[in-house]
N, C-alpha and C. Protein backbone atom coordinates (compact mmCIF):
# COMPACT_ATOMS: atom_id res chain seq x y z
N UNK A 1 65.17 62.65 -27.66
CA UNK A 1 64.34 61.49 -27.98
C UNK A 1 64.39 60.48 -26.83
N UNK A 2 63.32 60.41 -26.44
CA UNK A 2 63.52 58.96 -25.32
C UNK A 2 63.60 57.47 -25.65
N UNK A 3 64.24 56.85 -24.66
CA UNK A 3 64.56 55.29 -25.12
C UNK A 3 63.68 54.43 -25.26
N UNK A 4 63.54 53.82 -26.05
CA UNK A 4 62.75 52.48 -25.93
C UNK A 4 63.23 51.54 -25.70
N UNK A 5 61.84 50.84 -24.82
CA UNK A 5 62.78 49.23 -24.09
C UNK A 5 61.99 48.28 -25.10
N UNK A 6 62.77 47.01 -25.16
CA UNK A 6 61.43 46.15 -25.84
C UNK A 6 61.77 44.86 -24.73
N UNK A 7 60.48 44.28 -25.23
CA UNK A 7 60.41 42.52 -24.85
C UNK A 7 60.53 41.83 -25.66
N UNK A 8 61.29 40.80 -25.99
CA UNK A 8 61.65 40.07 -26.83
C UNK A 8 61.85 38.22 -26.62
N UNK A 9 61.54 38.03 -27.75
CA UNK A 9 61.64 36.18 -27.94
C UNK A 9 62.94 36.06 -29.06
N UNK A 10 63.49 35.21 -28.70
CA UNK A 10 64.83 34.69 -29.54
C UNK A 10 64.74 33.47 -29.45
N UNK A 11 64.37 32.86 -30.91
CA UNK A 11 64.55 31.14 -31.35
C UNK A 11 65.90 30.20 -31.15
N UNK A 12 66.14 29.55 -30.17
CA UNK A 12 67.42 29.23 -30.08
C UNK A 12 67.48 27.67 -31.34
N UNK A 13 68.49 27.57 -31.35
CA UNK A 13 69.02 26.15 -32.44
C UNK A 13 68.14 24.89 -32.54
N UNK A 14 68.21 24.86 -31.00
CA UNK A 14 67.56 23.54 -31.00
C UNK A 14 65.83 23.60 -30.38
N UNK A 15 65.58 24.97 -31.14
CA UNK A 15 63.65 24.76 -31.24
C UNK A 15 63.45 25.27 -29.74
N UNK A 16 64.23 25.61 -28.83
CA UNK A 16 63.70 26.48 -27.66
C UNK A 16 63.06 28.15 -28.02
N UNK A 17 62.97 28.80 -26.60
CA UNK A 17 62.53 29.94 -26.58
C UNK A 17 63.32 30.51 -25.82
N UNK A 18 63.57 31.77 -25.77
CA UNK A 18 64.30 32.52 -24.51
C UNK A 18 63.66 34.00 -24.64
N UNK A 19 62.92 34.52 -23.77
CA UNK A 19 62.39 35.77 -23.51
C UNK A 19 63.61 36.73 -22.47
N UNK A 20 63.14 38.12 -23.09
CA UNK A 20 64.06 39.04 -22.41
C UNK A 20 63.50 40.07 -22.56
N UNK A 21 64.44 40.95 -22.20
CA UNK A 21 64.19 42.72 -22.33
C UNK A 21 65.54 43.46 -22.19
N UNK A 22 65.27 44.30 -23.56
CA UNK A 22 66.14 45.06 -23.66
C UNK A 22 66.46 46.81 -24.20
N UNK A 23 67.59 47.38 -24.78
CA UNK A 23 67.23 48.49 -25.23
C UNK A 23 67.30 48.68 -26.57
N UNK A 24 67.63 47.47 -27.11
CA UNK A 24 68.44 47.50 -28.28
C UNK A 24 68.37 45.89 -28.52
N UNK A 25 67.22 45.25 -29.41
CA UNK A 25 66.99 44.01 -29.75
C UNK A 25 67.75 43.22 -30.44
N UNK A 26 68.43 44.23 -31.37
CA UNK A 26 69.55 43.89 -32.13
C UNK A 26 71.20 43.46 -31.89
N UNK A 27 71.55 44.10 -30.95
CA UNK A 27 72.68 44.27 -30.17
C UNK A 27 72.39 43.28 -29.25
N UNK A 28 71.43 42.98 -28.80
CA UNK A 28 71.33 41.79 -27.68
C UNK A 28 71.28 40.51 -28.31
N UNK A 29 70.52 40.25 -29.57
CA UNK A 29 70.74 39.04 -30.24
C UNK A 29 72.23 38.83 -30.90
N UNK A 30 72.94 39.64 -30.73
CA UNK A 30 74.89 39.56 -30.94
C UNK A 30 75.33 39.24 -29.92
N UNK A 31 74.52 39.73 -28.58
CA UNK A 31 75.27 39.77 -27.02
C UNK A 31 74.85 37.53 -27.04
N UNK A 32 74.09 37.73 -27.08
CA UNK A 32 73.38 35.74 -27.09
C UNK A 32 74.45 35.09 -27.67
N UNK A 33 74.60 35.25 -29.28
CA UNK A 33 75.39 34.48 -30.02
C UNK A 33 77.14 34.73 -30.10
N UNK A 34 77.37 36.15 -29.22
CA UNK A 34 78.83 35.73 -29.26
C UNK A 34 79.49 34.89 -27.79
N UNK A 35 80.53 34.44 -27.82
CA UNK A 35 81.03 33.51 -27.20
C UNK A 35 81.13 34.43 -25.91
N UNK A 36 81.21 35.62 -25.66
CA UNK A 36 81.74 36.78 -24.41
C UNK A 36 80.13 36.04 -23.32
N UNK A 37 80.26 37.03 -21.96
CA UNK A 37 79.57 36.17 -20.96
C UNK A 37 78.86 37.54 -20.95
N UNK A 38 78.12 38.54 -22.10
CA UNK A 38 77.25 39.31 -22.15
C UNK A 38 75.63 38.25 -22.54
N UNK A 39 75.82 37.40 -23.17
CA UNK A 39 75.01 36.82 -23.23
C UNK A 39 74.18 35.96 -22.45
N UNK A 40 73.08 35.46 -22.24
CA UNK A 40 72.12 34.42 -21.02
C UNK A 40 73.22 33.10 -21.03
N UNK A 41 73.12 33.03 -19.85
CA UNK A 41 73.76 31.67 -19.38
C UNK A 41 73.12 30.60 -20.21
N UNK A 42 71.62 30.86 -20.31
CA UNK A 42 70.63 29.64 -20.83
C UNK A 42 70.64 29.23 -22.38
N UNK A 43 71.03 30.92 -23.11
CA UNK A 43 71.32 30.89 -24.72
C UNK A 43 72.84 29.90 -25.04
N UNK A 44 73.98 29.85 -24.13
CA UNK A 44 74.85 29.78 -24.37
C UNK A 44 75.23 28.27 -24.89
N UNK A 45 74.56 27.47 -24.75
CA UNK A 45 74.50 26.54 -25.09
C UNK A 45 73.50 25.31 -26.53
N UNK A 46 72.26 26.35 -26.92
CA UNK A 46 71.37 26.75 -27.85
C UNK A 46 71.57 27.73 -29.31
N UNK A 47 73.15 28.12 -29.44
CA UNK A 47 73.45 28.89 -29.96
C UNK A 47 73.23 28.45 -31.46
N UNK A 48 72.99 28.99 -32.77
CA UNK A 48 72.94 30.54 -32.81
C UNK A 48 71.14 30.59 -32.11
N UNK A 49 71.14 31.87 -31.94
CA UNK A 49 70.18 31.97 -31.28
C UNK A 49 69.38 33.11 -32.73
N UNK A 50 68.27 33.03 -32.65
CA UNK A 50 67.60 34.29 -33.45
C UNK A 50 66.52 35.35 -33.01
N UNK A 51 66.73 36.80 -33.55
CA UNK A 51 65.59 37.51 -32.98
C UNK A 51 63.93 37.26 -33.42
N UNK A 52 63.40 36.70 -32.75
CA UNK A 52 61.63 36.04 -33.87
C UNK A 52 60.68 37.06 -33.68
N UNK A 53 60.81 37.63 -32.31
CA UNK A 53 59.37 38.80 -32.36
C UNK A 53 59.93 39.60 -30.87
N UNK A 54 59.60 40.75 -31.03
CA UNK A 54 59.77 41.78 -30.21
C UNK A 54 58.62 43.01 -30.30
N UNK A 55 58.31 43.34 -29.09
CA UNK A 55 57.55 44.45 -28.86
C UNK A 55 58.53 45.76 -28.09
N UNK A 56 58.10 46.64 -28.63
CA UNK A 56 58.46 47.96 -27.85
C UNK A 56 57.35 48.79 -26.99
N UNK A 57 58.37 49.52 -26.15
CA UNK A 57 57.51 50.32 -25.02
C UNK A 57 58.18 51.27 -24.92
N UNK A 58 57.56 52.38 -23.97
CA UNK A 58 57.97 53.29 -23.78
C UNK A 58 58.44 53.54 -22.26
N UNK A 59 58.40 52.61 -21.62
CA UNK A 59 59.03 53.02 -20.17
C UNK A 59 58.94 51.42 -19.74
N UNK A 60 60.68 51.63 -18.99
CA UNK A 60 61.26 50.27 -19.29
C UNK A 60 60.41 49.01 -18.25
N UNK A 61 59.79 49.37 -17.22
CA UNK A 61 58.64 49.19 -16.52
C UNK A 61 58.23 48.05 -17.34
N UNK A 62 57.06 48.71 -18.49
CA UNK A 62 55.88 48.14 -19.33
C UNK A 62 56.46 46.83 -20.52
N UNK A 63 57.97 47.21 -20.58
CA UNK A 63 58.38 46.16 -20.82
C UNK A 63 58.70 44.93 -19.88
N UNK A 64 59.59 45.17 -19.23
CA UNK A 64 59.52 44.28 -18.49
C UNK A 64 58.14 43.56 -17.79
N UNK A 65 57.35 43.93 -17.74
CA UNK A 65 56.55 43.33 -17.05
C UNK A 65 55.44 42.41 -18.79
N UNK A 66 55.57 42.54 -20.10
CA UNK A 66 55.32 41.97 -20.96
C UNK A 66 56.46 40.85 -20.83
N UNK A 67 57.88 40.90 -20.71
CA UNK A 67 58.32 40.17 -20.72
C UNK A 67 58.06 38.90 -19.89
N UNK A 68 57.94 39.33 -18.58
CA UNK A 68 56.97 38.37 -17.77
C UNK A 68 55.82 37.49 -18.23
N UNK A 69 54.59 38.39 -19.32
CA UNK A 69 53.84 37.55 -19.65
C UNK A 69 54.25 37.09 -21.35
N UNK A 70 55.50 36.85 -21.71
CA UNK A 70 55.99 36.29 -22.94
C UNK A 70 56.41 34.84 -22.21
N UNK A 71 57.23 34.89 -20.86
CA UNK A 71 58.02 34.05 -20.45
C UNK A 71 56.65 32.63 -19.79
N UNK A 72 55.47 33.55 -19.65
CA UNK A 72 54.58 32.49 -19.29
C UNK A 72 53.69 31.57 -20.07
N UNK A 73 53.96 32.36 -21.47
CA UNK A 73 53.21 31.43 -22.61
C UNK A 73 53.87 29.96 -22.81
N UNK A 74 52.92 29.41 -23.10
CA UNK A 74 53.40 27.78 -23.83
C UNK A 74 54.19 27.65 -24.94
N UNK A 75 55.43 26.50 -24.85
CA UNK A 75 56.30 26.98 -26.33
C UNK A 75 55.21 27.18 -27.60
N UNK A 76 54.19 26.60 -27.74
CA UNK A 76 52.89 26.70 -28.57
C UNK A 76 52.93 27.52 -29.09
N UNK A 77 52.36 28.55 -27.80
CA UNK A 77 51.92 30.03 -27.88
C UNK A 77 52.89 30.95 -28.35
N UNK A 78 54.20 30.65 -27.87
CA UNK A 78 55.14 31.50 -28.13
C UNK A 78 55.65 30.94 -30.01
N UNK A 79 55.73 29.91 -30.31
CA UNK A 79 55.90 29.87 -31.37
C UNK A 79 54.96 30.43 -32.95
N UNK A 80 53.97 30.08 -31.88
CA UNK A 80 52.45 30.86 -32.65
C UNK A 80 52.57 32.34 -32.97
N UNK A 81 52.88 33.26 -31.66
CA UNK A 81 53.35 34.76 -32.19
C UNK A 81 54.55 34.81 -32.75
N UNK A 82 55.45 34.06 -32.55
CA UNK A 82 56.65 34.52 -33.64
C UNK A 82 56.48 34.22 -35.14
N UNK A 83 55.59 32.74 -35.25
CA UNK A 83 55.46 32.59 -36.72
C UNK A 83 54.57 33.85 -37.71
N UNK A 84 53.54 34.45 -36.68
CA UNK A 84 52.61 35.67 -37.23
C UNK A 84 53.81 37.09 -37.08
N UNK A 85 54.78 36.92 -36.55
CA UNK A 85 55.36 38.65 -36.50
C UNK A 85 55.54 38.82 -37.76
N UNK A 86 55.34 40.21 -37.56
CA UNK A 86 55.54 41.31 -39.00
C UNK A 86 56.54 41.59 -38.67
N UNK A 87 58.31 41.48 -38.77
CA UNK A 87 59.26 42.37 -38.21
C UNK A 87 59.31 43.48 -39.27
N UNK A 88 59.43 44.92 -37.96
CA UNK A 88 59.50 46.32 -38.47
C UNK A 88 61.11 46.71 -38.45
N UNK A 89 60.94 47.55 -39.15
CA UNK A 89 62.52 48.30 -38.71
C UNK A 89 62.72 48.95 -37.39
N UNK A 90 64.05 48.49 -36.68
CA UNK A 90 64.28 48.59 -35.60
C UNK A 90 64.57 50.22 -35.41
């Protein structure tokens, strides 16, 4: 079975955004909120942090480069698609 990467938005505490990419959306929103230095320098202080919307891909490429255009939306925009996500099972 091949891996999937996703792009992802995580709601931090105090009403920010933080975009990423990863292999495992779930495991990375643990890597954010525990105290260890697996987590973003930028989450670490915004904590708890939450998973709000994520997309998957199939080659880690096509993610990353969504992540790019997650990181360029307006908090607006970005709050706008997380309030509409449907979360699926991971």
């Amino acid at each position: 079975m091949e891996k999937k990467h996703y792009a992802y938005i995580m709601k931090c505490a105090d009403g920010s955004y933080y975009c990423g990419y990863t292999t495992d959306p779930v495991r990375r929103e643990n890597e954010h909120n525990s105290g260890t230095r697996t987590g973003a320098k930028c989450t670490r202080s915004r904590r708890p942090v939450k998973l709000a919307y994520y997309e998957s891909f199939g080659t880690r490429s096509e993610a990353m480069k969504q992540e790019c255009t997650l990181k360029k939306l307006s908090h607006r925009q970005k709050e706008e698609l997380c309030k509409n996500f449907q979360n699926s099972e991971l």
